[in-house]
Protein backbone atom coordinates (compact mmCIF):
# COMPACT_ATOMS: atom_id res chain seq x y z
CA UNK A 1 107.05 99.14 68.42
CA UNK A 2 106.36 101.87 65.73
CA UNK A 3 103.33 104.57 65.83
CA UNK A 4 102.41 106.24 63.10
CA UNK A 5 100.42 109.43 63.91
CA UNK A 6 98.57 111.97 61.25
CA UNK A 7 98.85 115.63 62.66
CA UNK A 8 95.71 117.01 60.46
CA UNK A 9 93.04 115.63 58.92
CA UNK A 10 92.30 118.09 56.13
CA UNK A 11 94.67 117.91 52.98
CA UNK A 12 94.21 115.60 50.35
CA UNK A 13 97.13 113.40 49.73
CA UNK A 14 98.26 111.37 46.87
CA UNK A 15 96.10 108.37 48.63
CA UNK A 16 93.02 110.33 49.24
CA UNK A 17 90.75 109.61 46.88
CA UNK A 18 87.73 108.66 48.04
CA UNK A 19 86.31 108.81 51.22
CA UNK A 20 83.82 105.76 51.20
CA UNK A 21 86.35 103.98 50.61
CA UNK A 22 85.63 100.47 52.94
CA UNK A 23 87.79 100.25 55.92
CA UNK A 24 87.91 98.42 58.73
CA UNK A 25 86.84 100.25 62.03
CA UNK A 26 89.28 102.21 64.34
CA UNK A 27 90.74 99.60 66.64
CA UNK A 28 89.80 97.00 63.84
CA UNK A 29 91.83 93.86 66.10
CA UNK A 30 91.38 92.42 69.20
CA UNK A 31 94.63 92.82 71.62
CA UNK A 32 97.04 89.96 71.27
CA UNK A 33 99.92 89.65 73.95
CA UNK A 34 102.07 87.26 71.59
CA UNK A 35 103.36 88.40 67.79
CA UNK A 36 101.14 86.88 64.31
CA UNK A 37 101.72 83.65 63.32
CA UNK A 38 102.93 85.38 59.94
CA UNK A 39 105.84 87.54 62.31
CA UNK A 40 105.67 90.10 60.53
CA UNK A 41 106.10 93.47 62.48
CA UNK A 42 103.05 95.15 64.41
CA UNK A 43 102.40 98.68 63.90
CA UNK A 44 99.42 100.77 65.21
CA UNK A 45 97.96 103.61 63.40
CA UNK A 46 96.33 106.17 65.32
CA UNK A 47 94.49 108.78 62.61
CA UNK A 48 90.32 110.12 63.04
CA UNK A 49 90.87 109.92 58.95
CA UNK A 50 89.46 107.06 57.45
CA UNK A 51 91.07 107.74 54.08
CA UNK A 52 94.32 108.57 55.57
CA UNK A 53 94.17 104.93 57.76
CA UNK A 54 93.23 103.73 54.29
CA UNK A 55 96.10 105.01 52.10
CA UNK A 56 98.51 103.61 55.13
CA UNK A 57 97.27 100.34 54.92
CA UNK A 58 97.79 100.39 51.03
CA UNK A 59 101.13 101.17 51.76
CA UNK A 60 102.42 99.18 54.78
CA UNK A 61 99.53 96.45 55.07
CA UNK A 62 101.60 94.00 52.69
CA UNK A 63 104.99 94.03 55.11
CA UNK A 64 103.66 94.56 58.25
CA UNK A 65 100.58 93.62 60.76
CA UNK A 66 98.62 96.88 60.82
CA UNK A 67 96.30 98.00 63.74
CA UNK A 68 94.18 100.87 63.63
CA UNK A 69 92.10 103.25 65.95
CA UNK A 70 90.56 106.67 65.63
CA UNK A 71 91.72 108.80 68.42
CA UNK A 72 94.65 109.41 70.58
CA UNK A 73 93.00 107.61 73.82
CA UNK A 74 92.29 104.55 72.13
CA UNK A 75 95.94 104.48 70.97
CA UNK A 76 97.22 104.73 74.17
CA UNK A 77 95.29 102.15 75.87
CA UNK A 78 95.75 99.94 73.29
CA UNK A 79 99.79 100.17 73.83
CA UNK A 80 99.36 99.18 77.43
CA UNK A 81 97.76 95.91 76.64
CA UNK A 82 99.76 94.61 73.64
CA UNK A 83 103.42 94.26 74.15
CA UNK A 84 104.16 93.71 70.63
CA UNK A 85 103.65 96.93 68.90
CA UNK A 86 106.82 98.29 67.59
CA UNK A 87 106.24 101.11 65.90
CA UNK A 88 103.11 103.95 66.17
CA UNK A 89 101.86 105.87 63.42
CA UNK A 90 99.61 108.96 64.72
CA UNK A 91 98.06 112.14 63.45
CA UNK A 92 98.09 115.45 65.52
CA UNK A 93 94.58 116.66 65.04
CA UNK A 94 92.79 113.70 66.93
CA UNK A 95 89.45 113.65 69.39
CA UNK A 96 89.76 112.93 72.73
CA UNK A 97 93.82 112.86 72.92
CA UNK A 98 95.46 114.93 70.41
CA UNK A 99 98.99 113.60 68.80
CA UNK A 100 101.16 116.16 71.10
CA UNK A 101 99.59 114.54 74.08
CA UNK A 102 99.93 111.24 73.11
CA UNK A 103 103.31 111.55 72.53
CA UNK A 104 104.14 113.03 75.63
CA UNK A 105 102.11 110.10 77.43
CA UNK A 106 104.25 107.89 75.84
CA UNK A 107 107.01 109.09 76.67
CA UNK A 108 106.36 109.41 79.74
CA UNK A 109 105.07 105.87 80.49
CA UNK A 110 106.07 103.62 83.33
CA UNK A 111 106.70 100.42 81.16
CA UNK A 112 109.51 101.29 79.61
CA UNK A 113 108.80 98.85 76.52
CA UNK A 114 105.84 101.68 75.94
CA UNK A 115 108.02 104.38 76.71
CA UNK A 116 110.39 103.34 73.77
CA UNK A 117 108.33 102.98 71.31
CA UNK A 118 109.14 104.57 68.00
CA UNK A 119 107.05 107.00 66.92
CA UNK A 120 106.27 108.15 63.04
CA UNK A 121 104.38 112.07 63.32
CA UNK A 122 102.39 112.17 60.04
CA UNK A 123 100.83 115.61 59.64
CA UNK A 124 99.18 118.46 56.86
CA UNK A 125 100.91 121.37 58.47
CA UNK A 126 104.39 121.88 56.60
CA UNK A 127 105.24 124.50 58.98
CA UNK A 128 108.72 124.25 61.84
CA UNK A 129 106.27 125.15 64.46
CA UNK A 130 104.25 121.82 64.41
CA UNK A 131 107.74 119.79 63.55
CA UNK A 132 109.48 121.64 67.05
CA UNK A 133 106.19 120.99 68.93
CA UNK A 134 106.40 117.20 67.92
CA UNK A 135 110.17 116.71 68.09
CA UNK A 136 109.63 118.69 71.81
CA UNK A 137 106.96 115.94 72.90
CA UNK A 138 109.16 113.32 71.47
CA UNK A 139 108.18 112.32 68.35
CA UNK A 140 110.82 110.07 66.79
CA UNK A 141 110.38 110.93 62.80
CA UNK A 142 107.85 113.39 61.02
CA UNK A 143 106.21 112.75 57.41
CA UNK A 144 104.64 115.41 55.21
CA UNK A 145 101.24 114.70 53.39
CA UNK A 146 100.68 114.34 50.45
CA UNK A 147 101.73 110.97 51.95
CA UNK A 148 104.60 109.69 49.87
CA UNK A 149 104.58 105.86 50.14
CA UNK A 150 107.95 104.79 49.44
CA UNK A 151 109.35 107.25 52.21
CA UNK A 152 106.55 105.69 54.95
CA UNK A 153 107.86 102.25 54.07
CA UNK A 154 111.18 103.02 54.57
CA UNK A 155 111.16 104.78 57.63
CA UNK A 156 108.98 102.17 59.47
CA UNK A 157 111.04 99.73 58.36
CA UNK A 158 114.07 101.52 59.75
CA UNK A 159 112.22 102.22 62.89
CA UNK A 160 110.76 98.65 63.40
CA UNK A 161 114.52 97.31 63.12
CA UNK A 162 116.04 100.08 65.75
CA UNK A 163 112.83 98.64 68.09
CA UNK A 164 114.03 95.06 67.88
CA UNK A 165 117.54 95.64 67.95
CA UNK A 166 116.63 97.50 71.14
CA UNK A 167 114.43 94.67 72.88
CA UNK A 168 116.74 92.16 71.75
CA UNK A 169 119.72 94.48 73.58
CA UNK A 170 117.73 94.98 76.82
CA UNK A 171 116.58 91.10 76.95
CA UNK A 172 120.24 90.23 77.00
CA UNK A 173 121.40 92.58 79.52
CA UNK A 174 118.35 91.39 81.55
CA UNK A 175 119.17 87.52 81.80
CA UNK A 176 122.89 88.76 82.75
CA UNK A 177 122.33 91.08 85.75
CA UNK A 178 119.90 88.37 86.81
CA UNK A 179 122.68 85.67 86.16
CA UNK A 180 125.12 87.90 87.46
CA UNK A 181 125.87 87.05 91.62
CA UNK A 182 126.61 91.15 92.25
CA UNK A 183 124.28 93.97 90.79
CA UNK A 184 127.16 96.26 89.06
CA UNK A 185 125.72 99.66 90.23
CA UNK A 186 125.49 99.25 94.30
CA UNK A 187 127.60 95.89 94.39
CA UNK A 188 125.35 94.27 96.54
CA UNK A 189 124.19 90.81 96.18
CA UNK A 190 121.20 90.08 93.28
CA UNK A 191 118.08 88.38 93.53
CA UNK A 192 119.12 85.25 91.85
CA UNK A 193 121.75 85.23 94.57
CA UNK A 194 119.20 85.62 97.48
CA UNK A 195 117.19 82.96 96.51
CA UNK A 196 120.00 80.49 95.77
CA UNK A 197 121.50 81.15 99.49
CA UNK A 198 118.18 81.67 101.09
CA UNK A 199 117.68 78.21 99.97
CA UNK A 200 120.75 77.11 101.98
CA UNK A 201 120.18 78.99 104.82
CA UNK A 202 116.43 78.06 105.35
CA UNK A 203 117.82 74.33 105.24
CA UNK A 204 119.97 75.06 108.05
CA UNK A 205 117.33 77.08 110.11
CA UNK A 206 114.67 74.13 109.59
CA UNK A 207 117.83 71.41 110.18
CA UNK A 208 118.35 72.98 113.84
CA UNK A 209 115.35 74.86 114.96
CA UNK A 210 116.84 78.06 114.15
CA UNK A 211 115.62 81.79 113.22
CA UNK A 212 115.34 83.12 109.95
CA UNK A 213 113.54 86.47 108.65
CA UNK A 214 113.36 88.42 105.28
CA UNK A 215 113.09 91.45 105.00
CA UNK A 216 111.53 93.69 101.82
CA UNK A 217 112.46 97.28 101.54
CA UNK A 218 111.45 99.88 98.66
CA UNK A 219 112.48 104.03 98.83
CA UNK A 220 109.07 105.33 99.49
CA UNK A 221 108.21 107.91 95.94
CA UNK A 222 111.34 106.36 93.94
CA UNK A 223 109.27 106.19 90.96
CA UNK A 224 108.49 110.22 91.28
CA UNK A 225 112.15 110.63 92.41
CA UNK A 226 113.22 109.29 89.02
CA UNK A 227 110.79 111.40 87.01
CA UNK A 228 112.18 114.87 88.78
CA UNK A 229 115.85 114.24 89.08
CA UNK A 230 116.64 111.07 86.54
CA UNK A 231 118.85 108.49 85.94
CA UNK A 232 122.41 110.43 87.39
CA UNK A 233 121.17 111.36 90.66
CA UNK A 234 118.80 108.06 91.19
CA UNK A 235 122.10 105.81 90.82
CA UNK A 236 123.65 107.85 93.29
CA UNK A 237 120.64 107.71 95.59
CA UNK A 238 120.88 103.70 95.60
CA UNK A 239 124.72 103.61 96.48
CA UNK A 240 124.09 105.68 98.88
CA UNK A 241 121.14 103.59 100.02
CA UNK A 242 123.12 100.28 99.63
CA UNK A 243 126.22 101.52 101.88
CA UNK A 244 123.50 102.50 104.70
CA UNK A 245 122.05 99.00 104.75
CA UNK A 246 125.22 97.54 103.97
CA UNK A 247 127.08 99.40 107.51
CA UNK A 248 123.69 98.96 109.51
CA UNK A 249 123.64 94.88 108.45
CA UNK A 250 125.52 92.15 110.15
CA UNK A 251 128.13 90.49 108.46
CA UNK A 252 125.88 87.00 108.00
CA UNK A 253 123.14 88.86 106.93
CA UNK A 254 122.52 88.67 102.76
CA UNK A 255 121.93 92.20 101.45
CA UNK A 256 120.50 91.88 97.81
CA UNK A 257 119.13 94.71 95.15
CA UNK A 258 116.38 92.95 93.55
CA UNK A 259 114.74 95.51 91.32
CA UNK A 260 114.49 99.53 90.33
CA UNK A 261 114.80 100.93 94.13
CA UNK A 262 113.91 97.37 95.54
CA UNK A 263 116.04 95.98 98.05
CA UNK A 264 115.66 92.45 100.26
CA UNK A 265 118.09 91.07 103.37
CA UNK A 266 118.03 87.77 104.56
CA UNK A 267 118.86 87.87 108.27
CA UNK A 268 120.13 84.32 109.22
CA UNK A 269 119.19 83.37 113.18
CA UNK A 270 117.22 86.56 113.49
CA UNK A 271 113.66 85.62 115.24
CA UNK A 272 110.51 88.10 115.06
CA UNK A 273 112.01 90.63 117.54
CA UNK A 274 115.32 91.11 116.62
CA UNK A 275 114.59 91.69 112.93
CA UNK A 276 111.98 93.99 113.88
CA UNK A 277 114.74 95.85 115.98
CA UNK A 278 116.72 95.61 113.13
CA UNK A 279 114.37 97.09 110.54
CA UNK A 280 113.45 99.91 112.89
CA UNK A 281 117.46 100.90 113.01
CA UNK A 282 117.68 100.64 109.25
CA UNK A 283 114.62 102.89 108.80
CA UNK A 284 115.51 105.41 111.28
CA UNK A 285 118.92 105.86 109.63
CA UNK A 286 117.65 106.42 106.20
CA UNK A 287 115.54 108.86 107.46
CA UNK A 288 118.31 110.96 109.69
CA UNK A 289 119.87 112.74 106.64
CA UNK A 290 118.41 113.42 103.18
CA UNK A 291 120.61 112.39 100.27
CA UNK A 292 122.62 114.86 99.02
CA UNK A 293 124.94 115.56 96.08
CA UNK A 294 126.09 119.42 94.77
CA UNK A 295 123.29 121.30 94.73
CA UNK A 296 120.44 118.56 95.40
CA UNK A 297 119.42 117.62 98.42
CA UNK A 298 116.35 114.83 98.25
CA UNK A 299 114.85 113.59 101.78
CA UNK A 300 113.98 109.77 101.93
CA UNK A 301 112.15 107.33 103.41
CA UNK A 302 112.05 103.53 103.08
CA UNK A 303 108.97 100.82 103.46
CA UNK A 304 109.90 97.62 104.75
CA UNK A 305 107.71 94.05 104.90
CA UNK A 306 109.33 91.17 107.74
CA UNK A 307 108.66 87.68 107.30
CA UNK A 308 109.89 85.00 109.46
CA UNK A 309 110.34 81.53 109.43
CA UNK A 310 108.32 79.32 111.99
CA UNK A 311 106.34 82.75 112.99
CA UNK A 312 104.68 82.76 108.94
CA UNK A 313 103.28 80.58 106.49
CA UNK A 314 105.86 79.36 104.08
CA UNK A 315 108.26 76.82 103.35
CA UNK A 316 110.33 78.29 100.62
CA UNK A 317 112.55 81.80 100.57
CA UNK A 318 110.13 82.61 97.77
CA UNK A 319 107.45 82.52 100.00
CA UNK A 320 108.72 84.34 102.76
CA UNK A 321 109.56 87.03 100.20
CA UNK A 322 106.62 87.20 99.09
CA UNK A 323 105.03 87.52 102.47
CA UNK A 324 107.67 90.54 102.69
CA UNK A 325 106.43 91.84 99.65
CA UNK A 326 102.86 92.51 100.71
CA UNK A 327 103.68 93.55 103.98
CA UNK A 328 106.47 96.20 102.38
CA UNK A 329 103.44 97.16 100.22
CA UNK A 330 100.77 97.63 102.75
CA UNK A 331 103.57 99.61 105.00
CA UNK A 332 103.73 101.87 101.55
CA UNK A 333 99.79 102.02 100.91
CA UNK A 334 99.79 103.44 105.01
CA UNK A 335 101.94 106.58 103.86
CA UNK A 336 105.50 104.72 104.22
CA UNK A 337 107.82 105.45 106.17
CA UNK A 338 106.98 102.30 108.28
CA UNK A 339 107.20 98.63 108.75
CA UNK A 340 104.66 96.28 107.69
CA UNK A 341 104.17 93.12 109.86
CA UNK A 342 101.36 91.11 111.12
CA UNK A 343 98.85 93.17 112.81
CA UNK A 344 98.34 90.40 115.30
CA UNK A 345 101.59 91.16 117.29
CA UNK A 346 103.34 93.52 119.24
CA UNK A 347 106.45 94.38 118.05
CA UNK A 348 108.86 96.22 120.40
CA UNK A 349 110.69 99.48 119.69
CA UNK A 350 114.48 99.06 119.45
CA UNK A 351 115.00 99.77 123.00
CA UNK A 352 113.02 96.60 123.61
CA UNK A 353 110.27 98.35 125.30
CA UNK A 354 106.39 98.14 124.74
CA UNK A 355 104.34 100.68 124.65
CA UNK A 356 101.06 101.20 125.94
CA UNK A 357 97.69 102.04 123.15
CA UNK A 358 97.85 105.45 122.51
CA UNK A 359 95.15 107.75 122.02
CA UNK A 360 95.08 109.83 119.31
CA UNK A 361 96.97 112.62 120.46
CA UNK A 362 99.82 110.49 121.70
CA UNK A 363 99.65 109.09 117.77
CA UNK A 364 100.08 112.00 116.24
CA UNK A 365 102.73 113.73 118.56
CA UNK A 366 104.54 110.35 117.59
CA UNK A 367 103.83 110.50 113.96
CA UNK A 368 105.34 113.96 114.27
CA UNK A 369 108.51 112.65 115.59
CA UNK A 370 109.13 110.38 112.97
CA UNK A 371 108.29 107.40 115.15
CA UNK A 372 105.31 105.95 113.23
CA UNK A 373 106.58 102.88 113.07
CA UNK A 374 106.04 102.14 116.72
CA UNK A 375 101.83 102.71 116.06
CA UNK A 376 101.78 99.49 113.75
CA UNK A 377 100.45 97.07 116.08
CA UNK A 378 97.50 99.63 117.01
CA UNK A 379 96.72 101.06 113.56
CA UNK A 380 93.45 98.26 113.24
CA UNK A 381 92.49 99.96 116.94
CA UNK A 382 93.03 103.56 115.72
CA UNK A 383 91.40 103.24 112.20
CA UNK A 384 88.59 101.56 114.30
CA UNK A 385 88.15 104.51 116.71
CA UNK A 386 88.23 107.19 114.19
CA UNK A 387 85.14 105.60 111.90
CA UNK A 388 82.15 107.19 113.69
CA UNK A 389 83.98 110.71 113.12
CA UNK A 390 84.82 109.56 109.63
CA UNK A 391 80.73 108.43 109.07
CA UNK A 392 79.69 111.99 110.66
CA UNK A 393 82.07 113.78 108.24
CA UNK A 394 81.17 111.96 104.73
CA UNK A 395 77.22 112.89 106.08
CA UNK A 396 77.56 116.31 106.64
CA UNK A 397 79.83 117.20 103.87
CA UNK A 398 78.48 114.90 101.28
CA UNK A 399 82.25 113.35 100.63
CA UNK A 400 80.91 110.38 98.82
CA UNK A 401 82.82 108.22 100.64
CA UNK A 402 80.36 105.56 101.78
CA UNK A 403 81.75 102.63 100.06
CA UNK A 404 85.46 103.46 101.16
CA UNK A 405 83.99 103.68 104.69
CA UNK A 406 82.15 100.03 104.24
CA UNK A 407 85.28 98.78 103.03
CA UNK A 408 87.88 99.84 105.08
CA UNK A 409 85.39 97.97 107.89
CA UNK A 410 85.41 94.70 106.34
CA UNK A 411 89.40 95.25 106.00
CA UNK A 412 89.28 96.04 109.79
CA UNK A 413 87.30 92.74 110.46
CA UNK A 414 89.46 91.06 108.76
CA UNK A 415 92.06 92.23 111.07
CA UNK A 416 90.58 91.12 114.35
């Protein structure tokens, strides 16, 4: 993906001569998801000048699939939806997002194809203060105007080929860690090896009338772990993470890293109770002792979604995963920390005890004691209980907060 990005508007360049020139408008194609039937490379053009969008096209339109837009916003939400823009072109001076912030938005991006995008600074101001500033945001090269055109082509050729060699790079080490039976970093199992033995263990548990239960678990924040403390200390927060489950998992059980800070374990003759047992142990022991390495010391928490055969709809381990999935992410969209299972049961605290509804100032002394997990069969009950007070609060201090309130009662009724 290349960018190419104009840092001021005033200057005339070698291109700028007139400015009635006919162009087509900023963001002059629709969003495609798949490349031109003509291949050739796709780069977007973010510039307010129509002249200067002009004089790029002149130079670049004949080699490469050109897609313009006026300002820095439409830029970026243009990159989200089309996956096959390899190189930007942007300006600095822009309305509504300026080149310096669109930059550091990119860069900054959670899809990483976004975040890697090649980016071509193209700017009035021959001064080191605007090149630092760029090269600080993460610009990736930095042209003068007057534009010269034989320089532009070059460099966005150079860039587009860096981008594809790239993608072409990460594809391939994609299909092998997903070919691959053990993911290299924590040396647990991977996905591809879940399924394939989840396959063969679900036979066995349908074959004789035996237990089976997945389980979903995802480090609670790992996404805003990774931003803070990067790559380094992240890899060493997984192995640690995978020797925890690894020590706190039976020797049958199937303990598989299946994405960024995603982790699944099929439990083999494990029934609703005992996994739930089991999931409550694993939490509880992540959350005993923060990670720690030299000077850092990061506390975590985990999410975790059970599904179990016979006690869940689903016939395949895909399914059951699944099922794990959403009830990992509703456990995460509660405040984490938690399991997520079907609100329709009780499940037991690892002592194998039940305990009795609590009000609300048994729930929060428990909350406060780290035992939230123990309040998931009651949350529809508490969240039920606490609406009048919620109503009388979004009344008297005008929260606005009428159609969560609506909502989150249809969610509840649902529930029940």
């Amino acid at each position: 993906m290349v960018i190419l990005m104009d840092t001021q508007t005033p200057g005339a360049g070698k291109f700028m001569q007139d400015a009635k020139t006919p162009t087509n408008q900023a963001m002059s194609r629709k969003p495609e998801t798949t490349a031109p039937a003509t291949e050739k490379v796709r780069v977007l053009v973010a510039d307010d000048s129509r002249v200067i969008r002009k004089a790029i096209s002149k130079i670049l339109s004949n080699e490469f699939d050109l897609v313009e837009t006026g300002d820095g916003e439409a830029a970026w939400e243009y990159l989200l939806r089309d996956n096959t823009v390899q190189v930007l072109v942007s300006d600095i001076e822009m309305p509504k997002l300026d080149g310096y912030s669109l930059i550091c938005r990119v860069r900054a991006a959670d899809l990483e194809r976004v975040r890697i995008v090649p980016i071509i600074v193209i700017t009035g101001a021959d001064d080191e203060q605007t090149r630092e500033r760029a090269f600080a945001c993460g610009a990736t090269d930095f042209i003068i105007k007057p534009i010269d055109g034989v320089q532009l082509l070059a460099r966005t050729r150079a860039h587009a080929r860096l981008d594809q060699t790239t993608r072409k790079l990460e594809e391939t080490s994609t299909a092998l860690e997903e070919q691959s039976a053990v993911d290299p970093l924590t040396q647990l199992h991977s996905r591809r090896y879940l399924i394939q033995h989840g396959i063969q263990d679900l036979a066995y548990a349908k074959r004789h009338l035996s237990d089976l239960s997945i389980i979903r678990i995802d480090i609670d924040n790992f996404r805003t772990i990774y931003k803070k403390y990067g790559d380094q200390v992240c890899d060493q927060i997984l192995i640690w993470l995978a020797k925890i489950m690894t020590a706190t998992s039976r020797t049958e059980d199937t303990v598989a890293r299946i994405g960024g800070g995603e982790f699944a374990i099929l439990a083999p003759s494990s029934g609703r109770m005992q996994a739930a047992v089991f999931c409550e142990r694993l939490r509880t022991a992540v959350n005993a002792e923060s990670f720690k390495n030299e000077s850092i010391d990061v506390p975590l928490t985990i999410s975790l979604g059970l599904a179990t055969h016979g006690r869940d709809p689903g016939d395949t381990t895909e399914d059951l995963l699944l099922l794990a999935d959403q009830r990992m992410t509703l456990a995460k969209a509660a405040g984490g920390n938690r399991l997520g299972i079907s609100y329709q049961e009780d499940v037991p605290k690892p002592d194998e005890t039940i305990i009795e509804q609590p009000d609300f100032e048994t729930a929060l002394k428990m909350l406060g004691a780290d035992e939230g997990g123990k309040l998931t069969p009651f949350l529809p009950d508490l969240l039920t209980r606490c609406l009048p007070l919620l109503e009388f609060c979004n009344k008297q201090l005008d929260l606005g907060l009428g159609f969560a309130i609506e909502s989150l009662k249809d969610k509840l009724s649902d529930m029940r």
